[in-house]
C-alpha atoms as a PDB file:
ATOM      1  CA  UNK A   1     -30.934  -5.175 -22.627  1.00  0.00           C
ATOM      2  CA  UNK A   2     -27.180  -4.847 -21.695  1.00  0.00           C
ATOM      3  CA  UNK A   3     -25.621  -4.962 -25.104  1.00  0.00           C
ATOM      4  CA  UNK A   4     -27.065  -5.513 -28.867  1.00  0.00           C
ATOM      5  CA  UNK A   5     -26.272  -5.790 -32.263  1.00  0.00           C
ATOM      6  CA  UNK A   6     -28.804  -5.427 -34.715  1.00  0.00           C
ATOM      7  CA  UNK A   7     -27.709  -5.970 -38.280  1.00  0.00           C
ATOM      8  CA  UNK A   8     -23.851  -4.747 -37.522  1.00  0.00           C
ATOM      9  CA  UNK A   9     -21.671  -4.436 -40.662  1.00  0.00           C
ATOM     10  CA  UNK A  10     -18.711  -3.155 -42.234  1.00  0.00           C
ATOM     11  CA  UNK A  11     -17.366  -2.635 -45.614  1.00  0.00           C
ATOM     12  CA  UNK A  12     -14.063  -1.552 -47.221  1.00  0.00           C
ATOM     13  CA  UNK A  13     -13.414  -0.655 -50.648  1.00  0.00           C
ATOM     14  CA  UNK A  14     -16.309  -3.296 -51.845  1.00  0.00           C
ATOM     15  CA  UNK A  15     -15.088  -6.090 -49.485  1.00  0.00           C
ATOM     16  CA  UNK A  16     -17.354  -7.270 -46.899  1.00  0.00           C
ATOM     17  CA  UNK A  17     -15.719  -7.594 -43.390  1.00  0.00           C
ATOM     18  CA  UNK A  18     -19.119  -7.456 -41.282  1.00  0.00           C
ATOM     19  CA  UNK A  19     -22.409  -8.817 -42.314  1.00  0.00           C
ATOM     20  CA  UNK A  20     -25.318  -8.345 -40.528  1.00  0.00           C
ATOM     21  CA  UNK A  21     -23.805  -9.154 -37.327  1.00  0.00           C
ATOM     22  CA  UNK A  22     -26.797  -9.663 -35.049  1.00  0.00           C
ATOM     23  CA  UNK A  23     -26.621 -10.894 -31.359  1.00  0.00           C
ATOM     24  CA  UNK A  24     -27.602  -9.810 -27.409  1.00  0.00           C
ATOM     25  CA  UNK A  25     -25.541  -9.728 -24.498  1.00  0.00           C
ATOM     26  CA  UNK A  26     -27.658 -10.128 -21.055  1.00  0.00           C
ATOM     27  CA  UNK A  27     -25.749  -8.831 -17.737  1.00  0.00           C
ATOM     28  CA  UNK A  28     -23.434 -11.019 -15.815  1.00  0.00           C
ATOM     29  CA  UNK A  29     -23.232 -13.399 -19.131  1.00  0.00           C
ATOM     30  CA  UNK A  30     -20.098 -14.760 -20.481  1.00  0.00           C
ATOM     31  CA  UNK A  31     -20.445 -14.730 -24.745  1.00  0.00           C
ATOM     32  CA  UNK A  32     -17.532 -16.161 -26.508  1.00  0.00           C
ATOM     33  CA  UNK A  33     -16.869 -15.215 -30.234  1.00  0.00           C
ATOM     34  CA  UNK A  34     -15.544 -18.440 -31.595  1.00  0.00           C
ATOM     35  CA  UNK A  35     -13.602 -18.536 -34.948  1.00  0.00           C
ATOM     36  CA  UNK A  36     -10.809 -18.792 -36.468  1.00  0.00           C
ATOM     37  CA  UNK A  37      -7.770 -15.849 -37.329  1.00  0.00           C
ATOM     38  CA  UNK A  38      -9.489 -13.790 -39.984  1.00  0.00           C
ATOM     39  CA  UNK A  39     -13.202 -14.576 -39.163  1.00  0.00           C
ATOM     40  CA  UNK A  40     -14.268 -11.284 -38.035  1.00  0.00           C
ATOM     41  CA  UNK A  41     -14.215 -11.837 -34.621  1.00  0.00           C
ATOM     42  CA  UNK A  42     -12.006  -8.603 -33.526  1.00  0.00           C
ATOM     43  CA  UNK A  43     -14.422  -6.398 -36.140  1.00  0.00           C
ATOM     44  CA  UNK A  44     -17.269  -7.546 -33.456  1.00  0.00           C
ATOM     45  CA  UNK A  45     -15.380  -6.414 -30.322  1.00  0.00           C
ATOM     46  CA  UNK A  46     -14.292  -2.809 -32.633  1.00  0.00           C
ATOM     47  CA  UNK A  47     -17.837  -2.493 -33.724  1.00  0.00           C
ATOM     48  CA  UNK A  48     -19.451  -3.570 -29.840  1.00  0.00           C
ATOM     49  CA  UNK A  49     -16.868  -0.579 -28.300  1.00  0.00           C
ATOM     50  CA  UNK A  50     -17.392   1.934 -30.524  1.00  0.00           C
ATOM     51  CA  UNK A  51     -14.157   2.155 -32.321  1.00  0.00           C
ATOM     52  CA  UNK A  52     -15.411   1.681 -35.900  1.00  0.00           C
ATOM     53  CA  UNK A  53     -18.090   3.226 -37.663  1.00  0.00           C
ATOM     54  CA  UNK A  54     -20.774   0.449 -39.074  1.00  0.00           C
ATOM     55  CA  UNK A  55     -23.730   0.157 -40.414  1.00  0.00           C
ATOM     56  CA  UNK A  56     -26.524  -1.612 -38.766  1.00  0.00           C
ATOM     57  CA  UNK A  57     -26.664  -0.064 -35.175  1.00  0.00           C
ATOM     58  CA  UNK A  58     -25.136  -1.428 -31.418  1.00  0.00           C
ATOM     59  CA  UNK A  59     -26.599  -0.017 -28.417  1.00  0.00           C
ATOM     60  CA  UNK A  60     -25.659  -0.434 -24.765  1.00  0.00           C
ATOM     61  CA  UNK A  61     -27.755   0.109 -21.939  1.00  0.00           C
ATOM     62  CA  UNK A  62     -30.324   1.218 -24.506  1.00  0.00           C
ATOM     63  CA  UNK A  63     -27.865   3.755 -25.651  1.00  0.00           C
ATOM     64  CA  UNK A  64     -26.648   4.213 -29.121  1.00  0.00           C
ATOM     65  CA  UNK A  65     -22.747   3.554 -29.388  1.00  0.00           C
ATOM     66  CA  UNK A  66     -21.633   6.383 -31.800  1.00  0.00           C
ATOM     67  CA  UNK A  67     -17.770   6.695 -32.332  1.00  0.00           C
ATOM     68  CA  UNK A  68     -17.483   9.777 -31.426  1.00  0.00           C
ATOM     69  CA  UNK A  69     -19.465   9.647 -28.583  1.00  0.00           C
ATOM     70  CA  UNK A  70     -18.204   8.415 -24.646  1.00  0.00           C
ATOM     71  CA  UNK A  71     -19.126   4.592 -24.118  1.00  0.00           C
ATOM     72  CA  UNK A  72     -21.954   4.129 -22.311  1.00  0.00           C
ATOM     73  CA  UNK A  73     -20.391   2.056 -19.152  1.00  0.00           C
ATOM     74  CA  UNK A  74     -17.119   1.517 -17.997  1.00  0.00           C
ATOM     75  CA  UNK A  75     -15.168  -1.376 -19.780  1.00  0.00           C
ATOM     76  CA  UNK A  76     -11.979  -3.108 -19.214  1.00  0.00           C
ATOM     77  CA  UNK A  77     -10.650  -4.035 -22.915  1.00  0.00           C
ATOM     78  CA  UNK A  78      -7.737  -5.968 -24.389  1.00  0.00           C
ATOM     79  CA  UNK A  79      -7.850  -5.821 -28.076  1.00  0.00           C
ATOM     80  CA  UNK A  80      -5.571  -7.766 -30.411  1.00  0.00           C
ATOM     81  CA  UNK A  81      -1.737  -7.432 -28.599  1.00  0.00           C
ATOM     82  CA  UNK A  82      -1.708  -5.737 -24.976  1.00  0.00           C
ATOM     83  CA  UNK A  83      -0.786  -2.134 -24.753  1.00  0.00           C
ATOM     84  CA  UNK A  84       1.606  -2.063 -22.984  1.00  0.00           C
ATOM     85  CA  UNK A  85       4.158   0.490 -22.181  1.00  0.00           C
ATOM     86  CA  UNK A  86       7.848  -0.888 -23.206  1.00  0.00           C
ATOM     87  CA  UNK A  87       9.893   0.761 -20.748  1.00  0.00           C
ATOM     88  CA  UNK A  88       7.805   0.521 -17.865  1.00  0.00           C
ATOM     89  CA  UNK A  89       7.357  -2.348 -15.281  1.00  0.00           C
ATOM     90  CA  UNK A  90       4.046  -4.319 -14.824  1.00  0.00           C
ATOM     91  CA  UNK A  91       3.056  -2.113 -11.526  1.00  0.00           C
ATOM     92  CA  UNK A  92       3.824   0.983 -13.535  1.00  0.00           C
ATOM     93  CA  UNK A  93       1.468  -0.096 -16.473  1.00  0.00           C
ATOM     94  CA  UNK A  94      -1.238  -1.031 -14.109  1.00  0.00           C
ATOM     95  CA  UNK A  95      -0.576   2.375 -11.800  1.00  0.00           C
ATOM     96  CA  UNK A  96      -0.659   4.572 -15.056  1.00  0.00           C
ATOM     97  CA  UNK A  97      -4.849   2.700 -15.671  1.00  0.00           C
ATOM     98  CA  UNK A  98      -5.150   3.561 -12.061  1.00  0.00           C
ATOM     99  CA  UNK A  99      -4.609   7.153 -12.027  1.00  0.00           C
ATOM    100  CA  UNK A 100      -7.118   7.409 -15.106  1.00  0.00           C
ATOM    101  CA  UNK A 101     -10.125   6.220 -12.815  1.00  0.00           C
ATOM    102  CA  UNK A 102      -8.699   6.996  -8.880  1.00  0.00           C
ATOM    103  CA  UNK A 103     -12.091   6.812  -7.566  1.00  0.00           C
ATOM    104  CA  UNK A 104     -12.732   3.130  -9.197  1.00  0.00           C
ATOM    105  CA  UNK A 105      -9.275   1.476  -8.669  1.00  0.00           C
ATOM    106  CA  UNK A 106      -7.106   1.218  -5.619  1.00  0.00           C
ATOM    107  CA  UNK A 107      -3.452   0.204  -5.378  1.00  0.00           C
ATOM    108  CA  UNK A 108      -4.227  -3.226  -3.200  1.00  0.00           C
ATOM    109  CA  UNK A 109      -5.828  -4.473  -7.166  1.00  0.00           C
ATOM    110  CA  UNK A 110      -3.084  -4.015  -8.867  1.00  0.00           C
ATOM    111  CA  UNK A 111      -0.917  -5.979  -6.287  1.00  0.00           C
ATOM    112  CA  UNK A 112      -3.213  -8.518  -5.938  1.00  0.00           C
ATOM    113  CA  UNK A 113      -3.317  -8.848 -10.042  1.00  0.00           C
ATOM    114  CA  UNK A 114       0.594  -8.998 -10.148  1.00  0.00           C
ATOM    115  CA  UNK A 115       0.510 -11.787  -7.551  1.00  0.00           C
ATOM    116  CA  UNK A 116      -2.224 -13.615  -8.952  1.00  0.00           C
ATOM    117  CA  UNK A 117      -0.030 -13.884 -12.203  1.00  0.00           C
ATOM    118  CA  UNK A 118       3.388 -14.037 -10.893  1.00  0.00           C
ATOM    119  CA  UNK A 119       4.235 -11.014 -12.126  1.00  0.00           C
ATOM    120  CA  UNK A 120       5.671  -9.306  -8.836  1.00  0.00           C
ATOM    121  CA  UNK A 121       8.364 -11.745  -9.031  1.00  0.00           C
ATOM    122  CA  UNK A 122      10.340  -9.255 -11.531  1.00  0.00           C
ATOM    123  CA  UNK A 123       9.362  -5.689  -9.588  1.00  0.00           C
ATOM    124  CA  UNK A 124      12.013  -3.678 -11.297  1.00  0.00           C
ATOM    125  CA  UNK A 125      11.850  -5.708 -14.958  1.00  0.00           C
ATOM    126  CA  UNK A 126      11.060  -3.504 -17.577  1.00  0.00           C
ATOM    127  CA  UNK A 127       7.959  -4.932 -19.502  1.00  0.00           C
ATOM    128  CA  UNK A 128      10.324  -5.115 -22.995  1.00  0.00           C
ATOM    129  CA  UNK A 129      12.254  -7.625 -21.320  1.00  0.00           C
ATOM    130  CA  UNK A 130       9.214 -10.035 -20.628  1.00  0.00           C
ATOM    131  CA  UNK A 131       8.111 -13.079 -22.304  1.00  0.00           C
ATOM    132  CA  UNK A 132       5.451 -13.204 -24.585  1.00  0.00           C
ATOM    133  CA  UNK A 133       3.112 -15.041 -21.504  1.00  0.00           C
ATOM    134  CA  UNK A 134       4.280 -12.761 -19.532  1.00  0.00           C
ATOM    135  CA  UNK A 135       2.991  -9.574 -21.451  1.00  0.00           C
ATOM    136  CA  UNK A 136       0.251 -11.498 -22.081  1.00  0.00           C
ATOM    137  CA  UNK A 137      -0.963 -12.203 -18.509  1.00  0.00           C
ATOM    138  CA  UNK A 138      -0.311  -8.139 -17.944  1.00  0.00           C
ATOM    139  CA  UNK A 139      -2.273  -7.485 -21.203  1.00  0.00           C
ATOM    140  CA  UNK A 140      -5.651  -9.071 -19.086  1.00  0.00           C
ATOM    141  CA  UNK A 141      -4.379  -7.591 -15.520  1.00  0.00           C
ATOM    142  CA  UNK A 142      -4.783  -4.234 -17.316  1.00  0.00           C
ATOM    143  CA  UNK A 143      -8.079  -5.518 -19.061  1.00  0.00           C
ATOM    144  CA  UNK A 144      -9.526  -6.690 -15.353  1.00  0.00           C
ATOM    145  CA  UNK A 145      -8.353  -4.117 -13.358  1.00  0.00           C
ATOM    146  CA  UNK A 146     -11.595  -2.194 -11.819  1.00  0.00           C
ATOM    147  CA  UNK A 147     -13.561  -4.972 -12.402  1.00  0.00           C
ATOM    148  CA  UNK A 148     -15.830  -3.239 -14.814  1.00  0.00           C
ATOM    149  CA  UNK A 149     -18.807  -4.054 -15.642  1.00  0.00           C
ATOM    150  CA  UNK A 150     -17.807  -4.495 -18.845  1.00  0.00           C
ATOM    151  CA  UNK A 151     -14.497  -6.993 -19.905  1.00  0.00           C
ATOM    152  CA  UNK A 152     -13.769  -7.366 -23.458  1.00  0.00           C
ATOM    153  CA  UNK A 153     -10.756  -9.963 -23.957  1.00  0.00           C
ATOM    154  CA  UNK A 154      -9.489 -10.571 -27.355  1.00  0.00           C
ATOM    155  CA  UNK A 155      -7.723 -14.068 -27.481  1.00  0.00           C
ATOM    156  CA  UNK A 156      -6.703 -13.559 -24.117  1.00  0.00           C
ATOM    157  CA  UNK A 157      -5.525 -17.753 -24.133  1.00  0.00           C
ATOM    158  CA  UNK A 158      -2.672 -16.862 -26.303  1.00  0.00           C
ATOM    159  CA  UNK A 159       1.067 -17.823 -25.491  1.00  0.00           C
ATOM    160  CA  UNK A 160      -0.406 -18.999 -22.069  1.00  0.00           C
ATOM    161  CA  UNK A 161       0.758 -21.910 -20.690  1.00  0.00           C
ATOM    162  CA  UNK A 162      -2.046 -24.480 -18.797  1.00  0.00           C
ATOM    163  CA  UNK A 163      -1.152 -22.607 -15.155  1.00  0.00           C
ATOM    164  CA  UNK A 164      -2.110 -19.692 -16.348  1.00  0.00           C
ATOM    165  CA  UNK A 165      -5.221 -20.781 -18.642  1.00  0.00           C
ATOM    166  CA  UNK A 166      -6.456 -22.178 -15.317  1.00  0.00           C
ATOM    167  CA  UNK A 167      -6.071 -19.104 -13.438  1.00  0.00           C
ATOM    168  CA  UNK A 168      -7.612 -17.282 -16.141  1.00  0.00           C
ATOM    169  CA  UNK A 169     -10.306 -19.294 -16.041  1.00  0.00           C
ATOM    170  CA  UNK A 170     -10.745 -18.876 -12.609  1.00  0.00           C
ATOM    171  CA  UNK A 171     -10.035 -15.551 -12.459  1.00  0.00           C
ATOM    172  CA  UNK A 172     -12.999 -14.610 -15.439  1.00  0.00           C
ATOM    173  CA  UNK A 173     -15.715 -16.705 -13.334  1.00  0.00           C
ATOM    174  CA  UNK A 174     -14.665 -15.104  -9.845  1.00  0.00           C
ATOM    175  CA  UNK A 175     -14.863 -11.395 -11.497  1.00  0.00           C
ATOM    176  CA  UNK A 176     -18.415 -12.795 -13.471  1.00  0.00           C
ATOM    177  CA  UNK A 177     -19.372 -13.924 -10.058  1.00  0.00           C
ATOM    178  CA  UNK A 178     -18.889 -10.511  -8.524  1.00  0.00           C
ATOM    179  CA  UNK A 179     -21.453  -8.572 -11.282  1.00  0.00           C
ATOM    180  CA  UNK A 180     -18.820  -8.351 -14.276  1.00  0.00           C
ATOM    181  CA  UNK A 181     -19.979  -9.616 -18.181  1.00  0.00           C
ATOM    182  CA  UNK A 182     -17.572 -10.674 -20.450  1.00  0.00           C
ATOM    183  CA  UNK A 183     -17.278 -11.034 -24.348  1.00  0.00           C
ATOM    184  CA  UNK A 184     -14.396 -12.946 -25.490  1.00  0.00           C
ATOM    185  CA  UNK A 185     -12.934 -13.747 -28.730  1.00  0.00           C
ATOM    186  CA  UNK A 186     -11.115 -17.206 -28.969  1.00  0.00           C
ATOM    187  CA  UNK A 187     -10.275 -19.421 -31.411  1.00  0.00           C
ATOM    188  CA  UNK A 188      -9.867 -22.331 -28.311  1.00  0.00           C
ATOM    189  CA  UNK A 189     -12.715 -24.526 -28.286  1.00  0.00           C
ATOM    190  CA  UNK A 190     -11.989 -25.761 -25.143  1.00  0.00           C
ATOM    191  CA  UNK A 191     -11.444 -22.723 -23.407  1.00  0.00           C
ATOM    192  CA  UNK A 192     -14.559 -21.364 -24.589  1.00  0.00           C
ATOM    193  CA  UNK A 193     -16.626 -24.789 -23.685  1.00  0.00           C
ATOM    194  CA  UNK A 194     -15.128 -24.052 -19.868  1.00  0.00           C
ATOM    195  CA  UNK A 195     -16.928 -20.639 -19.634  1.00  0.00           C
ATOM    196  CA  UNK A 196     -19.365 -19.642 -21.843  1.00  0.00           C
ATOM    197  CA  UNK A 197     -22.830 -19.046 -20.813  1.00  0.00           C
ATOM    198  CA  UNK A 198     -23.465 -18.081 -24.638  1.00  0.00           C
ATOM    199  CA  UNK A 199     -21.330 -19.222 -27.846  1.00  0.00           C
ATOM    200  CA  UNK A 200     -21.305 -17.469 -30.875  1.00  0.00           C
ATOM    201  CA  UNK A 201     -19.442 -18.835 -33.533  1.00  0.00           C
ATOM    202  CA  UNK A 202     -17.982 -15.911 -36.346  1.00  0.00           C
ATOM    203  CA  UNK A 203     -16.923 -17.127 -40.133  1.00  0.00           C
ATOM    204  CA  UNK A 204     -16.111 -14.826 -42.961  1.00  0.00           C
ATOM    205  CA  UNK A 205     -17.971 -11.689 -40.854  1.00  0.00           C
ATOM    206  CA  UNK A 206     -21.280 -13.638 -40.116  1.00  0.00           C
ATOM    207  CA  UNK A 207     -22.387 -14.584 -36.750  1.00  0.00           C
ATOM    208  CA  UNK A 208     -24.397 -17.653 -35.529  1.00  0.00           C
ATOM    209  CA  UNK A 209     -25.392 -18.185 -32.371  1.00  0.00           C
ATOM    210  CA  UNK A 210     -24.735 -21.871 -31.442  1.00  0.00           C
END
């Protein structure tokens, strides 16, 4: 088994967040955690990466995700708002990811990202200067830049306009196509009816596959 949660939960100060989350993600699938602001759907990704400590226990690969532990695989994330670097320009963000894995990533991806989204059109624009979209669209550049076999996308539809939802839709199948699995948490229904191969929908920290 790729990826699975078995009885995944969280609690602060007496407040449930995560209840006994439970779900499998096969290779080369596309699961979409559908629900809305709130739900428990970002917990999920936290919990599937390894940046929380739970109870219950997530594995990947048949290895057991501890926080303090390295991740298992190699995984291409965007959580919440893109990190972004503020005085840098889009190839600079993408070249500072590239130097972290040389041997994975070559320059020719990160142009061919920046074209893809029309971001080479500003070369020289520092990133604080960009549109939300815009910041957006370099938030998932970042995210699929390797092609990992591992892309986690955390309302990546926001403050997208419909060129670039269709891109990204295109863009997730052709990288799913090529050996990449996804998990991706939307609160767009019909975003997530395009692509999922599995749909999970979250509500107040409880998951149920659909």
């Amino acid at each position: 088994m790729f990826i699975e949660l078995n009885q995944v939960s969280k609690e602060v100060k007496n407040r449930k967040l995560l209840t006994e989350v439970s779900f499998k993600v096969n290779k080369q699938e596309i699961v979409a955690l559908e629900g809305i602001n709130g739900s428990g759907k970002t917990l999920i990704l936290e919990a599937l990466l390894g940046l929380m400590k739970v109870s219950g226990m997530v594995k990947v690969m048949d290895q057991v995700v501890q926080v303090q532990d390295p991740y298992p695989i190699r995984a291409g994330v965007m959580i919440e708002n893109p990190s972004l670097i503020e005085d840098f320009t889009a190839y600079q963000n993408l070249e500072l990811l590239r130097r972290l894995e040389p041997e994975v990533v070559d320059s020719n991806q990160i142009v061919e990202l920046l074209e893809y989204f029309e971001l080479n059109r500003f070369p020289k624009q520092k990133v604080k200067k960009f549109s939300l979209g815009m910041k957006q669209k370099l938030g998932i550049a970042q995210a699929m830049l390797g092609g990992h076999p591992l892309i986690v996308l955390d309302e990546p539809t926001n403050a997208l306009d419909t060129e670039s939802l269709e891109k990204l839709k295109a863009l997730i199948l052709d990288y799913n196509h090529k050996g990449s699995t996804f998990v991706i948490a939307s609160h767009d229904h019909e975003f997530i009816k395009s692509i999922a191969t599995k749909h999970i929908i979250v509500k107040e920290g409880r998951a149920i596959e659909s």
